[in-house]
PDB file of N, CA and C in Angstrom:
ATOM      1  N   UNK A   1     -27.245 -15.774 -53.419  1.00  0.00           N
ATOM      2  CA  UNK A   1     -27.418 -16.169 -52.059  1.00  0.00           C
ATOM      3  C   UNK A   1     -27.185 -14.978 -51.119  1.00  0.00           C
ATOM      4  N   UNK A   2     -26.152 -15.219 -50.107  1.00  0.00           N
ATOM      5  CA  UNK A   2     -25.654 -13.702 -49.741  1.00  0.00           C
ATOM      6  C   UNK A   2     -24.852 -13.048 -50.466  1.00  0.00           C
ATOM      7  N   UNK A   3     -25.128 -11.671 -50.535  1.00  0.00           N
ATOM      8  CA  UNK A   3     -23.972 -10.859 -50.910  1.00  0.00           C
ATOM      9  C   UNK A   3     -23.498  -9.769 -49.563  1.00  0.00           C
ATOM     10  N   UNK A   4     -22.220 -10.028 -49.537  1.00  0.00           N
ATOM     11  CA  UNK A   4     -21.196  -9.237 -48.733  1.00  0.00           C
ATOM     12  C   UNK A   4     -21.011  -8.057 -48.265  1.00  0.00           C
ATOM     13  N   UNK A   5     -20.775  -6.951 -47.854  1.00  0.00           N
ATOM     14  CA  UNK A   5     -20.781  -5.810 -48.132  1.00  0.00           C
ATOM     15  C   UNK A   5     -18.748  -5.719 -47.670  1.00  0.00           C
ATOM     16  N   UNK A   6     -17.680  -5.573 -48.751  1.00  0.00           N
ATOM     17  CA  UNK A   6     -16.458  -5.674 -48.367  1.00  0.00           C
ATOM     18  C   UNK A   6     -15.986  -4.636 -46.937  1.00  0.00           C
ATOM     19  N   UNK A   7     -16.586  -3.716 -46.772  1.00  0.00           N
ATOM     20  CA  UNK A   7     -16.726  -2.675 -45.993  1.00  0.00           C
ATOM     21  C   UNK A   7     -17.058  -2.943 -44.534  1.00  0.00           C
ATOM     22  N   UNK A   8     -17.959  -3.802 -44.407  1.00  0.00           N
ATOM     23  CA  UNK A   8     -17.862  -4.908 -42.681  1.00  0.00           C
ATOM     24  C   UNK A   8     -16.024  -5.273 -42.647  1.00  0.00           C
ATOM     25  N   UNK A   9     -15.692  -5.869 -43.667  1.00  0.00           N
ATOM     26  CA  UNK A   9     -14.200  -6.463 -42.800  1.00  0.00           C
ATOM     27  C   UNK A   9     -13.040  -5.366 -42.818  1.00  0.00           C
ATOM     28  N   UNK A  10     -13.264  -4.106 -42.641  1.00  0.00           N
ATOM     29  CA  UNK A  10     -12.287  -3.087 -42.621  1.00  0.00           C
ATOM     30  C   UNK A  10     -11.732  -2.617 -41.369  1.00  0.00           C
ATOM     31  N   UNK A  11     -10.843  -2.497 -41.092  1.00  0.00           N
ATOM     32  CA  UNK A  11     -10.200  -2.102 -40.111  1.00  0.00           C
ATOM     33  C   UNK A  11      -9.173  -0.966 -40.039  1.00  0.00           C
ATOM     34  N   UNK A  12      -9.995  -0.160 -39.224  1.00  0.00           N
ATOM     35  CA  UNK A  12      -9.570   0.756 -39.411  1.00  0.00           C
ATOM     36  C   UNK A  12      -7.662   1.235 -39.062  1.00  0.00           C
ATOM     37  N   UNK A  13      -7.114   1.897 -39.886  1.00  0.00           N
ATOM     38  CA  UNK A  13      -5.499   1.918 -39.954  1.00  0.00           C
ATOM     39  C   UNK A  13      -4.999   2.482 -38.251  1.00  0.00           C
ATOM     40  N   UNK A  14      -5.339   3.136 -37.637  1.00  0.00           N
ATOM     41  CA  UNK A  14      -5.279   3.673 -36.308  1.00  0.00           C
ATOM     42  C   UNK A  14      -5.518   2.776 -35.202  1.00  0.00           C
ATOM     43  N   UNK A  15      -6.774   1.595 -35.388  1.00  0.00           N
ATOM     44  CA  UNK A  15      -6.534   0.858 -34.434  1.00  0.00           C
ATOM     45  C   UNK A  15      -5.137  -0.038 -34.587  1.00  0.00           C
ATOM     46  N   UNK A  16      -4.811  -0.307 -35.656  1.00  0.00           N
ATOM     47  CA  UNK A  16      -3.801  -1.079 -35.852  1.00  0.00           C
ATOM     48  C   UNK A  16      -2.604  -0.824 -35.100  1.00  0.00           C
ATOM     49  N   UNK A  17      -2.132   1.136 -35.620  1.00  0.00           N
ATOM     50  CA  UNK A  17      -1.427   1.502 -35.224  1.00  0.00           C
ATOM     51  C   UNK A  17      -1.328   1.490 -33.214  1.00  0.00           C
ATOM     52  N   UNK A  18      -2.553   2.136 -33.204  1.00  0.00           N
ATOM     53  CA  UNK A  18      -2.463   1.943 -31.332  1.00  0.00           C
ATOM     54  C   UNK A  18      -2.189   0.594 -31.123  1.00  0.00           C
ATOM     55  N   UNK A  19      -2.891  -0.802 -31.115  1.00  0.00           N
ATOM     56  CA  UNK A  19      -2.490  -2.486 -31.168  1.00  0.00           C
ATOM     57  C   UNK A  19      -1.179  -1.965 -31.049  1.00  0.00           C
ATOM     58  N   UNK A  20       0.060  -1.957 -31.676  1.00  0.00           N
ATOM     59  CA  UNK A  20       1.376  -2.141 -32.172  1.00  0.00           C
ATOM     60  C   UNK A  20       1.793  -1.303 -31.689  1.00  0.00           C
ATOM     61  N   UNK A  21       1.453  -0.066 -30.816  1.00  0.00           N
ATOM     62  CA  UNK A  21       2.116   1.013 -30.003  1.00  0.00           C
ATOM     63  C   UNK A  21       1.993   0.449 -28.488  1.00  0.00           C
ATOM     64  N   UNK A  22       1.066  -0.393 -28.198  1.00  0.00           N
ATOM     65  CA  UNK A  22       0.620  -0.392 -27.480  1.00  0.00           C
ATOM     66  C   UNK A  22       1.868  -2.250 -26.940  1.00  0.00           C
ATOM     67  N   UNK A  23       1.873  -2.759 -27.561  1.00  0.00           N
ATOM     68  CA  UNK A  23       2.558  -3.982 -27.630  1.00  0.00           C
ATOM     69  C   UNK A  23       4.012  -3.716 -27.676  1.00  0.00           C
ATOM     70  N   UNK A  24       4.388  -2.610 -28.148  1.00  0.00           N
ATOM     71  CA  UNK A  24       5.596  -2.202 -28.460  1.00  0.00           C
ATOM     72  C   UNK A  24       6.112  -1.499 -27.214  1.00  0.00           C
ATOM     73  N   UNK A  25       5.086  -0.887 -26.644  1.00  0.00           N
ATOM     74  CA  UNK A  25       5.591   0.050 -24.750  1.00  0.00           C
ATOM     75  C   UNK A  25       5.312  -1.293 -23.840  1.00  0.00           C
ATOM     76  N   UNK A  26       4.422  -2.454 -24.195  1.00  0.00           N
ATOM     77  CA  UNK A  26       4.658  -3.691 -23.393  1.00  0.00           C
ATOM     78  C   UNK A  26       5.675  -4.644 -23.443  1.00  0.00           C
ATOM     79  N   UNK A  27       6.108  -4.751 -24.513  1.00  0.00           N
ATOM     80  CA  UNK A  27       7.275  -5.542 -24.601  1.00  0.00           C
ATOM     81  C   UNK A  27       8.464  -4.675 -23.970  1.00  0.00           C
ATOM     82  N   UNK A  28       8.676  -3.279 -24.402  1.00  0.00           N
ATOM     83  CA  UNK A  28      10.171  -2.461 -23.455  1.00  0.00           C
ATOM     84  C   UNK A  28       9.836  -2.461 -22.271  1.00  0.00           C
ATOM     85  N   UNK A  29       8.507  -2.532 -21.754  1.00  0.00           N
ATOM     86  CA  UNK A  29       8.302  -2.509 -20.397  1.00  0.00           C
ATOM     87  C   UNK A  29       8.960  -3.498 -19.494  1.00  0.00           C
ATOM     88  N   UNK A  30       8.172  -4.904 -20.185  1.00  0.00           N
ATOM     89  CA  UNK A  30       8.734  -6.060 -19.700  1.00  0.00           C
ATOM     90  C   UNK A  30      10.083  -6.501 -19.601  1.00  0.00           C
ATOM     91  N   UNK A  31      11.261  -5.851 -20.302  1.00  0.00           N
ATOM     92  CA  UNK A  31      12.445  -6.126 -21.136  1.00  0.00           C
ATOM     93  C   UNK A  31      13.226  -5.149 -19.537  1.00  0.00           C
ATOM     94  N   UNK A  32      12.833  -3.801 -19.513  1.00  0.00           N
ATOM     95  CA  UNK A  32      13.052  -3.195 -18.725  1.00  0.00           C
ATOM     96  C   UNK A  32      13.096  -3.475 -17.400  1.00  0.00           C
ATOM     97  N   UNK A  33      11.968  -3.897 -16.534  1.00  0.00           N
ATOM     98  CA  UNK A  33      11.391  -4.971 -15.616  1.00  0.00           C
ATOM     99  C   UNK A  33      12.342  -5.836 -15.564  1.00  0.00           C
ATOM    100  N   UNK A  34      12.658  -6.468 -16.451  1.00  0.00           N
ATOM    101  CA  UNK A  34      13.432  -7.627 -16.194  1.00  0.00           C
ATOM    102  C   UNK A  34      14.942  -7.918 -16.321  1.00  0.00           C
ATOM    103  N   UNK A  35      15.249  -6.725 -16.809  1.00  0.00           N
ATOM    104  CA  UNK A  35      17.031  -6.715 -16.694  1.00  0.00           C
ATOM    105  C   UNK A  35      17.505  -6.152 -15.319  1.00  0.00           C
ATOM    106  N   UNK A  36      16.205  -5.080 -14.831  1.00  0.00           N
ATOM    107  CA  UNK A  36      16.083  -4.270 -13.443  1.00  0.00           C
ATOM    108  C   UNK A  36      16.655  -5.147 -12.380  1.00  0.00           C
ATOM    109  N   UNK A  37      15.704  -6.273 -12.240  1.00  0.00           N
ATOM    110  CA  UNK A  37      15.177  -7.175 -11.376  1.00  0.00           C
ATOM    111  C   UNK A  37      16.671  -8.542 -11.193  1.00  0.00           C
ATOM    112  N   UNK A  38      17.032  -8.502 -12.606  1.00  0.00           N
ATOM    113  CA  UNK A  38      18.420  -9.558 -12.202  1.00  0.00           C
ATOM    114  C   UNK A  38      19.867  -8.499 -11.837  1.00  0.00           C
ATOM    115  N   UNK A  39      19.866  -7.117 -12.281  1.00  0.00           N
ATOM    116  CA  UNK A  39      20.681  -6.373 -11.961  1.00  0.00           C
ATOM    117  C   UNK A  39      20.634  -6.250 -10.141  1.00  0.00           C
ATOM    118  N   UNK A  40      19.501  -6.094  -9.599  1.00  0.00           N
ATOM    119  CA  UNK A  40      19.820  -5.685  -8.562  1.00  0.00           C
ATOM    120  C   UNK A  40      20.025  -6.790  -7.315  1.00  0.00           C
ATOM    121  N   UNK A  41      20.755  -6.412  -6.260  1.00  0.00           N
ATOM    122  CA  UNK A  41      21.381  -7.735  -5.651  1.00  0.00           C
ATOM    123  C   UNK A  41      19.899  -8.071  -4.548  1.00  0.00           C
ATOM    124  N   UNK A  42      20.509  -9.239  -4.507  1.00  0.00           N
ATOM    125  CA  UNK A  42      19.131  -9.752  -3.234  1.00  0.00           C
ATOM    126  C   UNK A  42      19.077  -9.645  -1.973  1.00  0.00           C
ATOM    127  N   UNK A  43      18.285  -8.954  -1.336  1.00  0.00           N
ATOM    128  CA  UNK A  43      18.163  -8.377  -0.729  1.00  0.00           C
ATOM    129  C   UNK A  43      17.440  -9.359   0.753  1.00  0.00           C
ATOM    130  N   UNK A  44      18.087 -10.402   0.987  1.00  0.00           N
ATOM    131  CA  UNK A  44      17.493 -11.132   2.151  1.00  0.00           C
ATOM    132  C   UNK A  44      18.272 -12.383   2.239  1.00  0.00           C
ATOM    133  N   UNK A  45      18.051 -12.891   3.308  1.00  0.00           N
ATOM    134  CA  UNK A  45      19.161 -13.843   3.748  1.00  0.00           C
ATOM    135  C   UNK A  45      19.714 -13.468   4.865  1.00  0.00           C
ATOM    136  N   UNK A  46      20.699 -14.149   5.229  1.00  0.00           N
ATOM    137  CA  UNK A  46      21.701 -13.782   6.688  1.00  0.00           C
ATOM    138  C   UNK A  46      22.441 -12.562   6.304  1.00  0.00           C
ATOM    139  N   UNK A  47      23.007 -12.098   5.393  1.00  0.00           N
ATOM    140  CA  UNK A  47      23.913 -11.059   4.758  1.00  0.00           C
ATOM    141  C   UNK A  47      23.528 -10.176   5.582  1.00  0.00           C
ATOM    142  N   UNK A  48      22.174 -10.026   4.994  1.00  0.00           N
ATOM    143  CA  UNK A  48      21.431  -8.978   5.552  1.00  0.00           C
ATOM    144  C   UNK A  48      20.984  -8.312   6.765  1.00  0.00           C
ATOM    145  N   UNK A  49      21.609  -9.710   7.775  1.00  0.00           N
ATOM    146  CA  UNK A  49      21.029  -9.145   9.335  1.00  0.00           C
ATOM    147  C   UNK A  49      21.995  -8.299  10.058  1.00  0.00           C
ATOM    148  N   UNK A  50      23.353  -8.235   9.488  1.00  0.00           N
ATOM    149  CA  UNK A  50      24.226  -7.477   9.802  1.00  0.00           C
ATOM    150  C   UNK A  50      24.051  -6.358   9.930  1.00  0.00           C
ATOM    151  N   UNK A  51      24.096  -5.723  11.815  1.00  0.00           N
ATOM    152  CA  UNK A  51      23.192  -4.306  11.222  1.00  0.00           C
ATOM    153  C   UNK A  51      21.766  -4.343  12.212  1.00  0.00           C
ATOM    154  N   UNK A  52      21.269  -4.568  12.073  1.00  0.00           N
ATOM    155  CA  UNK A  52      20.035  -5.001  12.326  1.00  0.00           C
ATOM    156  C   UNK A  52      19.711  -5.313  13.841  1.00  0.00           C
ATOM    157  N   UNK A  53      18.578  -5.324  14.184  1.00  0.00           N
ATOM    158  CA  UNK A  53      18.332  -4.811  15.564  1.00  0.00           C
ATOM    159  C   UNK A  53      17.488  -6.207  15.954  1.00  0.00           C
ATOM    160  N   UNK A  54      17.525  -6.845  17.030  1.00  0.00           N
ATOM    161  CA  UNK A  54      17.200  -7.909  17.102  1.00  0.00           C
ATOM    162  C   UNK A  54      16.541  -8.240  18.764  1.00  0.00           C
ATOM    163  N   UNK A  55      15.629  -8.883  19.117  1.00  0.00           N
ATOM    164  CA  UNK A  55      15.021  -9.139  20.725  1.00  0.00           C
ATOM    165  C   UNK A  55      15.305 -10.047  20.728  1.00  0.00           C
ATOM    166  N   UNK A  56      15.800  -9.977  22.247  1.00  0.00           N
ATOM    167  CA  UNK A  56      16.463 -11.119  22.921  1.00  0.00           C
ATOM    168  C   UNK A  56      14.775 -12.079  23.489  1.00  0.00           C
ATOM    169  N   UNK A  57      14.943 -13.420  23.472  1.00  0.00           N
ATOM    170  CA  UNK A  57      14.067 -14.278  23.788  1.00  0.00           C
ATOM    171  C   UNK A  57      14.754 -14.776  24.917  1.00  0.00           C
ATOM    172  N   UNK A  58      15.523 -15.535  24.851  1.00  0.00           N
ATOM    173  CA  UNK A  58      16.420 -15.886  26.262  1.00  0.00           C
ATOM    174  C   UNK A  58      17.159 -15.314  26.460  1.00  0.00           C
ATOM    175  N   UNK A  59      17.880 -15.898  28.005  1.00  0.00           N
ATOM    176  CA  UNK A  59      18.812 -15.028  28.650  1.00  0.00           C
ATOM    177  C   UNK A  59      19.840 -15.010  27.490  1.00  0.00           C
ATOM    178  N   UNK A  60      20.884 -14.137  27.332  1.00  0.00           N
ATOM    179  CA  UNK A  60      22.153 -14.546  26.808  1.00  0.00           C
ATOM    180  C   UNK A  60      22.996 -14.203  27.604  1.00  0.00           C
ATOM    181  N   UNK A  61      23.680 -15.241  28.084  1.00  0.00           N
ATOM    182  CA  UNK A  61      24.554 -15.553  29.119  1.00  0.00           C
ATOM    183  C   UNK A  61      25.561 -16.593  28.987  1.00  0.00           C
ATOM    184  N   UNK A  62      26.457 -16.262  27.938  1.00  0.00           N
ATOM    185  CA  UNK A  62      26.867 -15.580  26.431  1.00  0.00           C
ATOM    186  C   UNK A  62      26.045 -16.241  25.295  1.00  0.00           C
ATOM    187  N   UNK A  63      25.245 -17.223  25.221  1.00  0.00           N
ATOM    188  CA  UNK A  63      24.279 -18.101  24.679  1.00  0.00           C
ATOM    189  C   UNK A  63      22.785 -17.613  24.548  1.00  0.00           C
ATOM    190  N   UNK A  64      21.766 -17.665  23.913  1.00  0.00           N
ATOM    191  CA  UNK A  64      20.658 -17.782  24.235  1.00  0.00           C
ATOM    192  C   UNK A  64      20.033 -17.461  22.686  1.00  0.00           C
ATOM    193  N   UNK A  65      18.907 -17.030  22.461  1.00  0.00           N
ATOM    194  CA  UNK A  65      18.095 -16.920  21.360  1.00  0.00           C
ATOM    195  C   UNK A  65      17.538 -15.732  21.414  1.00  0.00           C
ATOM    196  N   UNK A  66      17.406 -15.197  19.832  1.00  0.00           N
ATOM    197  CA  UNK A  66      17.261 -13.888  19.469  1.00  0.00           C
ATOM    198  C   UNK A  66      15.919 -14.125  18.779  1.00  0.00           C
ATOM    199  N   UNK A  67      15.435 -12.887  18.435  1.00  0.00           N
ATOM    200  CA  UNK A  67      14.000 -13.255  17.239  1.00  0.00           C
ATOM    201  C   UNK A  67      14.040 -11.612  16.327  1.00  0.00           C
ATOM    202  N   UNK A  68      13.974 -12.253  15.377  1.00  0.00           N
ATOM    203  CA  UNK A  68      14.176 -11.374  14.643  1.00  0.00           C
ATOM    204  C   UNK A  68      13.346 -11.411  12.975  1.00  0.00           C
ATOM    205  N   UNK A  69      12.853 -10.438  12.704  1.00  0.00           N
ATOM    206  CA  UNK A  69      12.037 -10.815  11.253  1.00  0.00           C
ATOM    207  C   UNK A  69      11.121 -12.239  11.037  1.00  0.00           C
ATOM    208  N   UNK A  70      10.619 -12.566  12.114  1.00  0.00           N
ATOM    209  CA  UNK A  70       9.825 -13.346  12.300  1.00  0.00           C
ATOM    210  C   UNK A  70      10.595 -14.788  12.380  1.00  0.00           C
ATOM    211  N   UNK A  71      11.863 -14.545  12.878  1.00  0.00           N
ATOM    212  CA  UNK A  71      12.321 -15.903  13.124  1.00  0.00           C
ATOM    213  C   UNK A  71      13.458 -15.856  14.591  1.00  0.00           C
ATOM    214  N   UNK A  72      13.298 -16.725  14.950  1.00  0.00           N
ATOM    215  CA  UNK A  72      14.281 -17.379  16.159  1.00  0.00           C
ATOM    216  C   UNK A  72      15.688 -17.734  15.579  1.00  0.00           C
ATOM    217  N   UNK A  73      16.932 -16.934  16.493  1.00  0.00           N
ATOM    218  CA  UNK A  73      18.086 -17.678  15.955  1.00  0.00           C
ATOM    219  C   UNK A  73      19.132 -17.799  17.400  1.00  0.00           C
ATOM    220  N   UNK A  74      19.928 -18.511  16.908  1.00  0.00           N
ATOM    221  CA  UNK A  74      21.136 -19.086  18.411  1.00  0.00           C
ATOM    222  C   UNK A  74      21.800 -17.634  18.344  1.00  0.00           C
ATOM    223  N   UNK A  75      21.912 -17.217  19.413  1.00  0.00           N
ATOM    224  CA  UNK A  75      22.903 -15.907  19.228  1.00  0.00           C
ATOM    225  C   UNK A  75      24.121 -16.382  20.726  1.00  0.00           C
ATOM    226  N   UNK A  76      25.277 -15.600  20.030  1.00  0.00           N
ATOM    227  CA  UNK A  76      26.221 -15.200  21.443  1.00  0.00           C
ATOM    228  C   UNK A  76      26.767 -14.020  21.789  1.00  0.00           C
ATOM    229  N   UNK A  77      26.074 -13.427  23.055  1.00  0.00           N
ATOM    230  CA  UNK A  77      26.674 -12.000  23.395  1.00  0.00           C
ATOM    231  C   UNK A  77      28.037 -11.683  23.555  1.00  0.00           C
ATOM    232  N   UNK A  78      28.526 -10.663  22.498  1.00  0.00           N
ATOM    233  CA  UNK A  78      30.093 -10.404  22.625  1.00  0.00           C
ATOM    234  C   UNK A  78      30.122  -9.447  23.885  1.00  0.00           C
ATOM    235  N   UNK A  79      28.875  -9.104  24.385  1.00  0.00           N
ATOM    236  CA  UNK A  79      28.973  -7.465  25.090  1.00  0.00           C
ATOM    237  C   UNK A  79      28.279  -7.905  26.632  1.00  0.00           C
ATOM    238  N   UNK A  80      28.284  -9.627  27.187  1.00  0.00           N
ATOM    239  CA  UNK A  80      28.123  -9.580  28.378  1.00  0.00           C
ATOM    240  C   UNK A  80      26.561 -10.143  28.393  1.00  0.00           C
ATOM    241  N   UNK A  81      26.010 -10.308  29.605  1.00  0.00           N
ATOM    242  CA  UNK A  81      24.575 -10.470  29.255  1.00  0.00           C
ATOM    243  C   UNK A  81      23.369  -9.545  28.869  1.00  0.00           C
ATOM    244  N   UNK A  82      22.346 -10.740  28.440  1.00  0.00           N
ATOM    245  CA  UNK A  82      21.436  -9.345  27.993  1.00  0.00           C
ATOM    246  C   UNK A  82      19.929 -10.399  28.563  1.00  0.00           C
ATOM    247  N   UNK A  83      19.242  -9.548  29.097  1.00  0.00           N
ATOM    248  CA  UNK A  83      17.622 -10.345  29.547  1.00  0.00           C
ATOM    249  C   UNK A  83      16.601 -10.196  28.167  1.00  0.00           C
ATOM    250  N   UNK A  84      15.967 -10.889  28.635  1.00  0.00           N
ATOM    251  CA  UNK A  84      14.799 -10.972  27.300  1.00  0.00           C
ATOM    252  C   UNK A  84      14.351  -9.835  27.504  1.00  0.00           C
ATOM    253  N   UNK A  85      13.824  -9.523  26.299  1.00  0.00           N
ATOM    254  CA  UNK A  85      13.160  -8.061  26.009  1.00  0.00           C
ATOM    255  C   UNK A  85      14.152  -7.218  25.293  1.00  0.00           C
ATOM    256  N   UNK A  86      14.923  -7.046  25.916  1.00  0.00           N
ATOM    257  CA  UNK A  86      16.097  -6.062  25.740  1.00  0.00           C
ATOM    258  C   UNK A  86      16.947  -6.273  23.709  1.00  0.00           C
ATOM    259  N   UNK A  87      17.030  -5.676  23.405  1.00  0.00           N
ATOM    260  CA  UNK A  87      17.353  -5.049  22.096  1.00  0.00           C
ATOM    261  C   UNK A  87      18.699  -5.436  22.304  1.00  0.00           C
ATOM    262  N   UNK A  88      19.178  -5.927  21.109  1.00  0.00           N
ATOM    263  CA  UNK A  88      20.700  -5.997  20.438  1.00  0.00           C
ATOM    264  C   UNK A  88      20.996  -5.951  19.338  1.00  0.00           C
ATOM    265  N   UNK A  89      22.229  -5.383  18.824  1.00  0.00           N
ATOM    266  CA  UNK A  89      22.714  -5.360  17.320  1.00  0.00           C
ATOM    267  C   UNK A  89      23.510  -7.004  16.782  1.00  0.00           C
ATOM    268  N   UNK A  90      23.088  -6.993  15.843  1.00  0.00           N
ATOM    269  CA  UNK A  90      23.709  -8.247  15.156  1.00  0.00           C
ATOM    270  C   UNK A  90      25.144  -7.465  14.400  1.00  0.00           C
ATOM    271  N   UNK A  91      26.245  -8.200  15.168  1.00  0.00           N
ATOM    272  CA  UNK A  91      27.469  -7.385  14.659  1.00  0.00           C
ATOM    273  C   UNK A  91      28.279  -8.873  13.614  1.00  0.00           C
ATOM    274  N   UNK A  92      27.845 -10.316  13.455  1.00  0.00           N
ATOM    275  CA  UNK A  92      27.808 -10.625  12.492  1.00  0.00           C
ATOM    276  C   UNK A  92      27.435 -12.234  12.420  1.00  0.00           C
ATOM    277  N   UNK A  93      27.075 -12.927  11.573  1.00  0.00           N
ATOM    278  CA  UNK A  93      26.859 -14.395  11.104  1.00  0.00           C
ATOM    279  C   UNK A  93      27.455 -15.435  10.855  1.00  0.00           C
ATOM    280  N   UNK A  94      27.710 -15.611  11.638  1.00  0.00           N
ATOM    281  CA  UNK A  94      28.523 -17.129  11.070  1.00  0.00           C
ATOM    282  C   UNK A  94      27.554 -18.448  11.501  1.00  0.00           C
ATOM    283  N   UNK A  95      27.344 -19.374   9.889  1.00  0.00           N
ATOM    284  CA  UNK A  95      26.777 -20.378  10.104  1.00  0.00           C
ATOM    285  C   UNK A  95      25.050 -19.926  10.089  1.00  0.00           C
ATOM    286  N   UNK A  96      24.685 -20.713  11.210  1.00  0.00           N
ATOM    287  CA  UNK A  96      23.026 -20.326  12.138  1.00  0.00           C
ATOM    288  C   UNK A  96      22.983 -19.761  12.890  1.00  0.00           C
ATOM    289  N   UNK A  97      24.566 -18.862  13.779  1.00  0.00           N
ATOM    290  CA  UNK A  97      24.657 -18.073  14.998  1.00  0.00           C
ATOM    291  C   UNK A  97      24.785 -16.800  14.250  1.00  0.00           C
ATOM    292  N   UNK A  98      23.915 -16.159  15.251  1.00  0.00           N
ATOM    293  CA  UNK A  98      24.232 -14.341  15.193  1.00  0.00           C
ATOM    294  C   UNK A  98      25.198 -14.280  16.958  1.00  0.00           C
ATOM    295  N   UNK A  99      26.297 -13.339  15.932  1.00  0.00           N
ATOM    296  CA  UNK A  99      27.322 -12.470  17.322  1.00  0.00           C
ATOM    297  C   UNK A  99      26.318 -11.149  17.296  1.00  0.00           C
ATOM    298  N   UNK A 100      26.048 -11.229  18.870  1.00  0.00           N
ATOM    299  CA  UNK A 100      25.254  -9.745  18.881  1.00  0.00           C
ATOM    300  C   UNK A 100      25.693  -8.954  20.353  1.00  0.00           C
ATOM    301  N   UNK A 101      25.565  -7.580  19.866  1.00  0.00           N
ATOM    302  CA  UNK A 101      26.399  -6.702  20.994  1.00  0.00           C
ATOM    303  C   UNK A 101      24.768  -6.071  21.175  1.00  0.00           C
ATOM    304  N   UNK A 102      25.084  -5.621  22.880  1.00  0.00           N
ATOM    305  CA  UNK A 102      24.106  -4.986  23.579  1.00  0.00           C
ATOM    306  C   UNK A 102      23.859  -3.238  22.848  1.00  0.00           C
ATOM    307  N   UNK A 103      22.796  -3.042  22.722  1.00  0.00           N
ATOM    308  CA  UNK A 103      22.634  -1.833  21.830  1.00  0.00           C
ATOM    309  C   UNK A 103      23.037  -0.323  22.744  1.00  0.00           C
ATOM    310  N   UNK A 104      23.495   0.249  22.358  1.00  0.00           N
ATOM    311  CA  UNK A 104      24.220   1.381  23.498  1.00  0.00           C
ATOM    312  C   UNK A 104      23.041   2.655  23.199  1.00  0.00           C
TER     313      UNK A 104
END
């Protein structure tokens, strides 16, 4: 009927080797990647606004609202009033309020 030629199903020893070199720098890659990624701390949240430079939306008169990283928050001026527009430091968080001082 048919005959075969054994020589079609050969594969050559080098592709093998690259396959398995190649799987072997993907797997340390991934391994690497991923011990990286839980080692390092997270980097967002309120923690983070400490520091940070923030526009006034309302008056603060010691009250009013800040915007910052694309969000609105309750702030209270430790440093007196401040008009909208005007720039302040977030000196720290408690809760949903930022304490923020007028930027010098």
């Amino acid at each position: 009927m048919f005959q075969l030629d054994p020589s079609w199903f050969q594969v050559d020893t080098w592709l093998i080797v690259i396959i398995i070199l190649a799987v072997i720098i993907f797997v340390a890659a991934a391994i690497y990647w991923g011990v990286r990624a839980h080692l390092l701390q997270a980097s967002a949240g309120r923690e983070e606004l400490v520091g940070k430079i923030a526009e006034v939306k309302t008056t603060l008169n010691p009250r009013g609202t800040v915007f910052i990283q694309g969000e609105s928050w309750t702030a209270i001026s430790e440093s007196g009033r401040a008009n909208p527009g005007e720039e302040v430091l977030i000196a720290k968080v408690d809760g949903l309020k930022l304490y923020v001082d007028r930027k010098k």
